[in-house]
C-alpha atoms as a PDB file:
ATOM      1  CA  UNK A   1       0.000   0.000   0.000  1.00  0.00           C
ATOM      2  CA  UNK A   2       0.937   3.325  -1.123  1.00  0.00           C
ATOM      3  CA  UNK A   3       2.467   5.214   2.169  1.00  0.00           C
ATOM      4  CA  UNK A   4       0.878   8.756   2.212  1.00  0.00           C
ATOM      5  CA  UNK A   5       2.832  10.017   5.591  1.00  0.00           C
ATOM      6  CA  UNK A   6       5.147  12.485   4.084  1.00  0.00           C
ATOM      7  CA  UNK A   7       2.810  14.137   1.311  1.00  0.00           C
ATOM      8  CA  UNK A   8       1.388  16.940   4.045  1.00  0.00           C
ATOM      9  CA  UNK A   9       5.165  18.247   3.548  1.00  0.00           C
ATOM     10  CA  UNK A  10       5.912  17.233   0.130  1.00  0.00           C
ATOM     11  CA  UNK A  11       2.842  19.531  -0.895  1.00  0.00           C
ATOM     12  CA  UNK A  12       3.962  22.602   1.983  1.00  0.00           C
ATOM     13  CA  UNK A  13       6.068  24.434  -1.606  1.00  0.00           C
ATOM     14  CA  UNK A  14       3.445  23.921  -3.695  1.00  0.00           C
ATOM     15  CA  UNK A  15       1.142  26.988  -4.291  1.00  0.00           C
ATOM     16  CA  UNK A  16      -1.384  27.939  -7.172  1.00  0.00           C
ATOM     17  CA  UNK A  17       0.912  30.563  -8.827  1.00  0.00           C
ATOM     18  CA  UNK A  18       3.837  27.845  -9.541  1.00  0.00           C
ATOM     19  CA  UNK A  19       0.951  24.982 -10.364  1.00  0.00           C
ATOM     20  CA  UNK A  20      -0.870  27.560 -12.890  1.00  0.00           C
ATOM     21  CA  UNK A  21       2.149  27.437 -14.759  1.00  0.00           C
ATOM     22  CA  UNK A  22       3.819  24.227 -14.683  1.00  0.00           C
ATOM     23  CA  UNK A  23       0.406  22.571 -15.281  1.00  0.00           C
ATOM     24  CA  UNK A  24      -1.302  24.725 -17.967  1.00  0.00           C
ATOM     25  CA  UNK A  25      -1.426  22.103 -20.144  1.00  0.00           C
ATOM     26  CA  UNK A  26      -2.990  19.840 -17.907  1.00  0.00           C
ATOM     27  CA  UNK A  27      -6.045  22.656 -16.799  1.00  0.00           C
ATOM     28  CA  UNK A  28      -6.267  23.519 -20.858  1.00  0.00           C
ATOM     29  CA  UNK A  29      -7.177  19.815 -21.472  1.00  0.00           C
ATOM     30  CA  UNK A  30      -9.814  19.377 -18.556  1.00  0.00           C
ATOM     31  CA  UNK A  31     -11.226  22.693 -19.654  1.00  0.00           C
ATOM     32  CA  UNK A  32     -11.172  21.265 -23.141  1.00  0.00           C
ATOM     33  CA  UNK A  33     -13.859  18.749 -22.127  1.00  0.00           C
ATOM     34  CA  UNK A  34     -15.148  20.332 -18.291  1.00  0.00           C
ATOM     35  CA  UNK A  35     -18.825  21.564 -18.491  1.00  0.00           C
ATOM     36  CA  UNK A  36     -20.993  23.737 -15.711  1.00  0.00           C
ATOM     37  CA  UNK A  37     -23.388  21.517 -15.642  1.00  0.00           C
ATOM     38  CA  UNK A  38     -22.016  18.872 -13.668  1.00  0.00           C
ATOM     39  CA  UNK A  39     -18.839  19.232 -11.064  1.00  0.00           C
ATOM     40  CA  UNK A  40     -15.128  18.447 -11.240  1.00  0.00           C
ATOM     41  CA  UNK A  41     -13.669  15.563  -8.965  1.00  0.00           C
ATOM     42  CA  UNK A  42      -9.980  15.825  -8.258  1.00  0.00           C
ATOM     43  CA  UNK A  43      -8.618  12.941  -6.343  1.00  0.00           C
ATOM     44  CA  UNK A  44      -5.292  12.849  -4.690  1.00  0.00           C
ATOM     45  CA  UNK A  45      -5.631  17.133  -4.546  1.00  0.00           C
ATOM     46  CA  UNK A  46      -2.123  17.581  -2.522  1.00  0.00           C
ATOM     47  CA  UNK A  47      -1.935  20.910  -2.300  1.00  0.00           C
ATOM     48  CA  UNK A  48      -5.362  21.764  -3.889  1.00  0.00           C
ATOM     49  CA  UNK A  49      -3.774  24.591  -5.995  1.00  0.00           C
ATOM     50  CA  UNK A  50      -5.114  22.728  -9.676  1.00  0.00           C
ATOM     51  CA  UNK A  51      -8.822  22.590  -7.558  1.00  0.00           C
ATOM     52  CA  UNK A  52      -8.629  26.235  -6.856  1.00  0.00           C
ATOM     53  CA  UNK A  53      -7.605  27.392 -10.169  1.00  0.00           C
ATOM     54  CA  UNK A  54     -10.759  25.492 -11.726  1.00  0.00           C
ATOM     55  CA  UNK A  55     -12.772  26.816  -8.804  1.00  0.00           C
ATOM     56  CA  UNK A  56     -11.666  30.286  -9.837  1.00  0.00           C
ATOM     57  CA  UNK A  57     -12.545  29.786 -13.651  1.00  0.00           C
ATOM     58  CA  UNK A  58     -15.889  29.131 -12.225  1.00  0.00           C
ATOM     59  CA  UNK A  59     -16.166  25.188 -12.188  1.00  0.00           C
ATOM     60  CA  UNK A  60     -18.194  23.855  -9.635  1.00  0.00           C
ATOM     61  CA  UNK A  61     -15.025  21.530  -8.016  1.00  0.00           C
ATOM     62  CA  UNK A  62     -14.451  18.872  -5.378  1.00  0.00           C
ATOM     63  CA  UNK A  63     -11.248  18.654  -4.243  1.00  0.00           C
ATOM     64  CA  UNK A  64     -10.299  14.935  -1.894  1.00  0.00           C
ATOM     65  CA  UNK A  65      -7.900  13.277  -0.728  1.00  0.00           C
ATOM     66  CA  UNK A  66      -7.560   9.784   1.266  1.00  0.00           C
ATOM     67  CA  UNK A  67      -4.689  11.929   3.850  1.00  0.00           C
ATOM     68  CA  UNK A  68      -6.192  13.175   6.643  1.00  0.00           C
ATOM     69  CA  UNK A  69      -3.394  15.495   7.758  1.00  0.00           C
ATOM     70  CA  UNK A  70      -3.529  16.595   3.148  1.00  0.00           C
ATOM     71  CA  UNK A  71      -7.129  16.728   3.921  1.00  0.00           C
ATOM     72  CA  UNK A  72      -6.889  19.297   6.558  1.00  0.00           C
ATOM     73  CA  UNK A  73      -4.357  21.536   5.183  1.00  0.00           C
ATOM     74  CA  UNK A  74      -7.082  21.646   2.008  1.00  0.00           C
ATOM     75  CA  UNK A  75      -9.678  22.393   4.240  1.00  0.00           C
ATOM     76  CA  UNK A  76      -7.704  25.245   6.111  1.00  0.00           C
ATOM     77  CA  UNK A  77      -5.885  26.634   2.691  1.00  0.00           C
ATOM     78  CA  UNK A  78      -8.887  26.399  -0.068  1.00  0.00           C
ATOM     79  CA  UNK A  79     -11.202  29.124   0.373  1.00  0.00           C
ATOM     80  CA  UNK A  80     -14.896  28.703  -0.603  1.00  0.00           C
ATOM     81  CA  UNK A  81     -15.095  30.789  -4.029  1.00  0.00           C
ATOM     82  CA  UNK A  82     -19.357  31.241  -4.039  1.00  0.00           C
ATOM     83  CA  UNK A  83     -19.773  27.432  -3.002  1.00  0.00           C
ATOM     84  CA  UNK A  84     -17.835  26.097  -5.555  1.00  0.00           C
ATOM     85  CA  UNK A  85     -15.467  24.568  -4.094  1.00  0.00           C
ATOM     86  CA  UNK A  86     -15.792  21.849  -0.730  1.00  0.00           C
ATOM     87  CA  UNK A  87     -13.376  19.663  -0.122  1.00  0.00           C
ATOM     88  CA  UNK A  88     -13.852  15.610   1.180  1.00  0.00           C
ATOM     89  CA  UNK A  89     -12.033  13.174   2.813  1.00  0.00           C
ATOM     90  CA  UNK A  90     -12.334  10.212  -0.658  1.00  0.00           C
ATOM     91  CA  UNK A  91     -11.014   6.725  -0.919  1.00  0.00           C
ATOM     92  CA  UNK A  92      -9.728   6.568  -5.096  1.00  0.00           C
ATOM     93  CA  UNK A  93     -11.013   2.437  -5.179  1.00  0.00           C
ATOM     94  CA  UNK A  94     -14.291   3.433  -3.851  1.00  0.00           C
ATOM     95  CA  UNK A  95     -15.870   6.249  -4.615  1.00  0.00           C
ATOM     96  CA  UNK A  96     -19.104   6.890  -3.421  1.00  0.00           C
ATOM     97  CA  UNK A  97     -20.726   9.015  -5.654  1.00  0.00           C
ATOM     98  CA  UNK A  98     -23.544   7.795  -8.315  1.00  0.00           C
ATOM     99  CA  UNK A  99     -22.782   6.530 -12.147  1.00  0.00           C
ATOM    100  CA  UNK A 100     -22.241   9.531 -14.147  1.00  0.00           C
ATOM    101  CA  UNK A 101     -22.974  11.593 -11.587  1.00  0.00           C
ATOM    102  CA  UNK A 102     -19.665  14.007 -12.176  1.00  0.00           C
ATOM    103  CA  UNK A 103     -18.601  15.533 -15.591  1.00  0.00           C
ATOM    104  CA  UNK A 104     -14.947  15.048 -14.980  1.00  0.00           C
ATOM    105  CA  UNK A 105     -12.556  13.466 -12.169  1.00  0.00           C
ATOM    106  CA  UNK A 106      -8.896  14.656 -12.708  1.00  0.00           C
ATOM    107  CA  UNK A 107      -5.978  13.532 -10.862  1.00  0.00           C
ATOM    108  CA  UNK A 108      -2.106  14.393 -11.217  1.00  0.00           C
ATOM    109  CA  UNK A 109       0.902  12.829 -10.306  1.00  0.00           C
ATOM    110  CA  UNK A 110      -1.363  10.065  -8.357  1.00  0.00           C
ATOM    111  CA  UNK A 111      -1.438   6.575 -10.399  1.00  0.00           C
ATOM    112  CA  UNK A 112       2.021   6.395 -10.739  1.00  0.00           C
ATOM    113  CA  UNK A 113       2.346   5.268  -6.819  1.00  0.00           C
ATOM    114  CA  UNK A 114       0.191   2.622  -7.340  1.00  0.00           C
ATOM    115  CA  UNK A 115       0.301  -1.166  -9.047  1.00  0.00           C
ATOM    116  CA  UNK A 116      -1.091  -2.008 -12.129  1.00  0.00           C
ATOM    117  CA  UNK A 117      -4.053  -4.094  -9.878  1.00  0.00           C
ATOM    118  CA  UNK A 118      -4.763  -0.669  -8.398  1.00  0.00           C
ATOM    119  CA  UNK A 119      -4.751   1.634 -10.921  1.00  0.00           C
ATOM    120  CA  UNK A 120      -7.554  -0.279 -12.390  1.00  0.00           C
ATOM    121  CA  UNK A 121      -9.607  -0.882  -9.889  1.00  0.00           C
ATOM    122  CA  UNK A 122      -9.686   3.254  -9.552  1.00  0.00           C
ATOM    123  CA  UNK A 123      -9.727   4.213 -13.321  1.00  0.00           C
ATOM    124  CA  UNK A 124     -13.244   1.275 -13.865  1.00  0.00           C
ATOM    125  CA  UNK A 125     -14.468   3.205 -10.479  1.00  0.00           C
ATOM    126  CA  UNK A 126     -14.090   6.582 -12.139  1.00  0.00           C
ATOM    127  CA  UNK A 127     -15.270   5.437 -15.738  1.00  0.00           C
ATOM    128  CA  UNK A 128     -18.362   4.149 -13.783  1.00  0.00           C
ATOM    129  CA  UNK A 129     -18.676   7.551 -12.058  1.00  0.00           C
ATOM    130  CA  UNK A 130     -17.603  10.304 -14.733  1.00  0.00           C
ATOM    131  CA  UNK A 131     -18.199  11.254 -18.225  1.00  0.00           C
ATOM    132  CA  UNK A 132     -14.675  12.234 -18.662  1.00  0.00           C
ATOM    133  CA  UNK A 133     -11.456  11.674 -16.963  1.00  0.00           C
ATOM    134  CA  UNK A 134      -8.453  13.161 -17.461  1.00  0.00           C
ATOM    135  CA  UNK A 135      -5.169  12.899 -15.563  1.00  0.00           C
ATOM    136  CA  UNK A 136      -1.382  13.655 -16.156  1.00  0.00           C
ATOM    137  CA  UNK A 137       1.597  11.142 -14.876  1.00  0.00           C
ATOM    138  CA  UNK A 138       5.139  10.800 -15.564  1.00  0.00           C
ATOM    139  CA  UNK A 139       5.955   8.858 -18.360  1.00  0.00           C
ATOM    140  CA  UNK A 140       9.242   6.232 -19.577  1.00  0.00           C
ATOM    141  CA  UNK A 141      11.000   9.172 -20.683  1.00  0.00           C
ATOM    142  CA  UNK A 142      11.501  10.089 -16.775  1.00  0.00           C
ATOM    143  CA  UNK A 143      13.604   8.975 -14.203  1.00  0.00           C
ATOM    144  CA  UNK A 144      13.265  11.619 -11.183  1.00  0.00           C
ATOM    145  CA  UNK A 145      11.744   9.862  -7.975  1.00  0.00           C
ATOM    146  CA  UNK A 146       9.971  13.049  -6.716  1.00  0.00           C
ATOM    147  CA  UNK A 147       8.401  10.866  -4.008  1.00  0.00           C
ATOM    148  CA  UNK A 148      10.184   7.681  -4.007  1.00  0.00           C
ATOM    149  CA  UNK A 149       8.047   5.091  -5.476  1.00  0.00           C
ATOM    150  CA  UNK A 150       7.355   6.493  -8.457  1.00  0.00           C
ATOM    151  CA  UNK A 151       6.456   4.069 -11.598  1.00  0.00           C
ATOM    152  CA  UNK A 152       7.164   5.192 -14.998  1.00  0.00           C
ATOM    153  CA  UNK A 153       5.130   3.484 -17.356  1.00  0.00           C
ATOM    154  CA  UNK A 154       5.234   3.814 -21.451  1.00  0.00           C
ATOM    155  CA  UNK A 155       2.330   4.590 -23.450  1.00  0.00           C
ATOM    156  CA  UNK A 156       1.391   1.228 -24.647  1.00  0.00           C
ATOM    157  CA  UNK A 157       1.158  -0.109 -21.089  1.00  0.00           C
ATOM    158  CA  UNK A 158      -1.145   3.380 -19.662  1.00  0.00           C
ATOM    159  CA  UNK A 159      -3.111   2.616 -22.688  1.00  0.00           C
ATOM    160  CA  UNK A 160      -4.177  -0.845 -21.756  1.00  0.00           C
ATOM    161  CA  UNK A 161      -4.761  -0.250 -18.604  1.00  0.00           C
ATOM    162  CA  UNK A 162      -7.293   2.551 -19.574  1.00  0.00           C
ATOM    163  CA  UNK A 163      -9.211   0.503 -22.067  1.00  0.00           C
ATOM    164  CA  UNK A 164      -9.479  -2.291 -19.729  1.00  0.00           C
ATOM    165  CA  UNK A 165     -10.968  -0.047 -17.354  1.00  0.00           C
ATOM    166  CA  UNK A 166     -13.502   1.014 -19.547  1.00  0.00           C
ATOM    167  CA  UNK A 167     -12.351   4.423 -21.036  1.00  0.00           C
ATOM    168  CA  UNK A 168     -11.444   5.233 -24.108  1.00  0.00           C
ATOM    169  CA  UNK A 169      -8.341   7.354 -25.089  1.00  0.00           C
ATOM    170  CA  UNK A 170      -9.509  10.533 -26.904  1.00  0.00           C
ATOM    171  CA  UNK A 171      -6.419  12.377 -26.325  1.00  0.00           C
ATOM    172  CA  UNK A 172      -3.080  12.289 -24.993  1.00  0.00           C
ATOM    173  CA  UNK A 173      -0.765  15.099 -25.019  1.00  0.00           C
ATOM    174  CA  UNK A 174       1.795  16.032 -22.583  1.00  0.00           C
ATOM    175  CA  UNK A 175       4.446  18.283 -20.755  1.00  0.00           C
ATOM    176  CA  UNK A 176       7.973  18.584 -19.357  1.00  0.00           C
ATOM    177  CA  UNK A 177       9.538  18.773 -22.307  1.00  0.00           C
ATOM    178  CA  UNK A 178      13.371  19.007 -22.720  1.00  0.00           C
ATOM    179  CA  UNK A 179      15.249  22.477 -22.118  1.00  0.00           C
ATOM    180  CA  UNK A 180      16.411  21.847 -26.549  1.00  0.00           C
ATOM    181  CA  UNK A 181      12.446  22.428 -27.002  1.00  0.00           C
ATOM    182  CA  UNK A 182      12.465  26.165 -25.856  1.00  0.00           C
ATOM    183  CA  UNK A 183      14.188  27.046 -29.170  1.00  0.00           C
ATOM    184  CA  UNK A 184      10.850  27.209 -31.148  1.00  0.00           C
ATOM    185  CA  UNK A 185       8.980  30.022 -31.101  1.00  0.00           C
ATOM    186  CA  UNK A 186       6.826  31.363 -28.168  1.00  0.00           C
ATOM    187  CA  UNK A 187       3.734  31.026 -30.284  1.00  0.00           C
ATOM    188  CA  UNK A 188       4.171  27.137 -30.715  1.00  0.00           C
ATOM    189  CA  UNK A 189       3.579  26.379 -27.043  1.00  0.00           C
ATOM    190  CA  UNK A 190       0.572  28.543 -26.673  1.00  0.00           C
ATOM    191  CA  UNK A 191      -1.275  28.138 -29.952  1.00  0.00           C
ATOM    192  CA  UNK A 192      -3.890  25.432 -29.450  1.00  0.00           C
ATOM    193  CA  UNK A 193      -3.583  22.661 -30.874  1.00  0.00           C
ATOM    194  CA  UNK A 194      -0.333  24.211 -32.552  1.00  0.00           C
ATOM    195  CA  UNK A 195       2.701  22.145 -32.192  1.00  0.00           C
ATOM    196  CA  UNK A 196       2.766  22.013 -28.232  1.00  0.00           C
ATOM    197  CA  UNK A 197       0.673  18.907 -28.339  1.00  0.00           C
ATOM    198  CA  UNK A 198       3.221  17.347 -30.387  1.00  0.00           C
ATOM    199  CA  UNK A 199       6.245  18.299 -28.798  1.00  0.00           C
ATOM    200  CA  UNK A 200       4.665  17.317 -25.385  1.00  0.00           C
ATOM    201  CA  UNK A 201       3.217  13.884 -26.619  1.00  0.00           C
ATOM    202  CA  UNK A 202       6.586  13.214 -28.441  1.00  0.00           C
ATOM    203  CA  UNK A 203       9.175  14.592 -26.084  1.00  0.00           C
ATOM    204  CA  UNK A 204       7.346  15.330 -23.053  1.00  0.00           C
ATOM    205  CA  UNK A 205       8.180  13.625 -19.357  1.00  0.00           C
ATOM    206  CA  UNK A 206       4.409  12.996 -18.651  1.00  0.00           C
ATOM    207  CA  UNK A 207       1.391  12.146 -20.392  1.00  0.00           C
ATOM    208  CA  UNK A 208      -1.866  14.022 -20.331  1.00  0.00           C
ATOM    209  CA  UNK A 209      -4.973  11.596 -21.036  1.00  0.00           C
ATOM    210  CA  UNK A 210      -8.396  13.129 -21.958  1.00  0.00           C
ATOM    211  CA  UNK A 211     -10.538   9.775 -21.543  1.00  0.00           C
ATOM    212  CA  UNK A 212     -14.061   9.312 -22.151  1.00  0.00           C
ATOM    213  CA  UNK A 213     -16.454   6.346 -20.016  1.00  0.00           C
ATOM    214  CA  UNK A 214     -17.683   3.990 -21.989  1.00  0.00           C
ATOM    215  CA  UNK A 215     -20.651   3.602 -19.999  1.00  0.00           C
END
């Protein structure tokens, strides 16, 4: 079992100016397919900064975490933007909302902790509960343990795993590309799709999936 003791410091640097920009990509692609109609679910939130961003944007978001002591420090440093965003206490192989009951659950830097047994026992739990899911993790072209225990899987493997949990890839893309990248032109990493989505799925450290439930 994944050991969550030292997260509560891990996330104690993180903040929503630095997430805002080293995870644009990621909030681009979950506003790509995010509606108003039904709410964002973010498991594993850390330091919530992703959740408060969408919050902000004016998603209606839930931010959780199975961490008590992550779960606090949400509770004491997300403030409550017009009701729209609450944070919960949420178990990732069991979550206890209804089928299709959420538009999108996002998650980042979470699955790769976690065996392959896991990961789908939590990706067919949030196929049965979302319409979308999209999540970023580090990828076979990485090799920093941020954490420790840290599994980098290729795309063929992450793409088994997703279909056999009842999504279906609609999109992967990616970030933490290589310092060589910044050569090309501002306007390539911000034009959408532009050639950002191909530098990041080509080169990138991590991949970005934009799933949709089968069910």
């Amino acid at each position: 079992m994944h050991n969550t003791k030292e997260w509560h410091n891990f996330f104690s640097d993180f903040n929503v100016f630095t997430n805002s920009i080293r995870l644009k990509p990621f909030i681009d692609d979950i506003v790509s397919v995010a509606n108003r109609e039904k709410p964002i679910l973010e498991l594993g939130s850390g330091s919530g900064a992703t959740a408060r961003i969408l919050a902000d944007m004016g998603y209606t978001v839930i931010a959780t975490d199975i961490d008590n002591e992550v779960v606090k420090g949400l509770q004491a440093n997300s403030c409550n933007q017009e009701d729209r965003l609450r944070v919960e206490w949420l178990d990732m192989l069991d979550i206890k909302y209804k089928a299709n009951s959420i538009g999108v659950i996002i998650h980042q830097g979470l699955l790769e902790h976690f065996s392959n047994k896991m990961i789908l026992k939590t990706l067919s739990e949030q196929a049965r509960t979302a319409d979308w899911v999209v999540f970023d993790v580090p990828n076979d072209r990485d090799n920093e343990q941020h954490y420790g225990d840290e599994r980098f899987l290729s795309y063929s493997q992450w793409k088994e795993l997703i279909e056999e949990a009842g999504l279906t890839i609609v999109k992967c893309t990616g970030r933490m590309v290589p310092r060589w990248t910044y050569f090309f032109p501002h306007a390539f990493f911000t034009n959408k799709p532009g050639i950002w989505s191909w530098l990041g799925r080509r080169f990138g450290k991590a991949y970005i999936f934009t799933c949709k439930s089968q069910s």
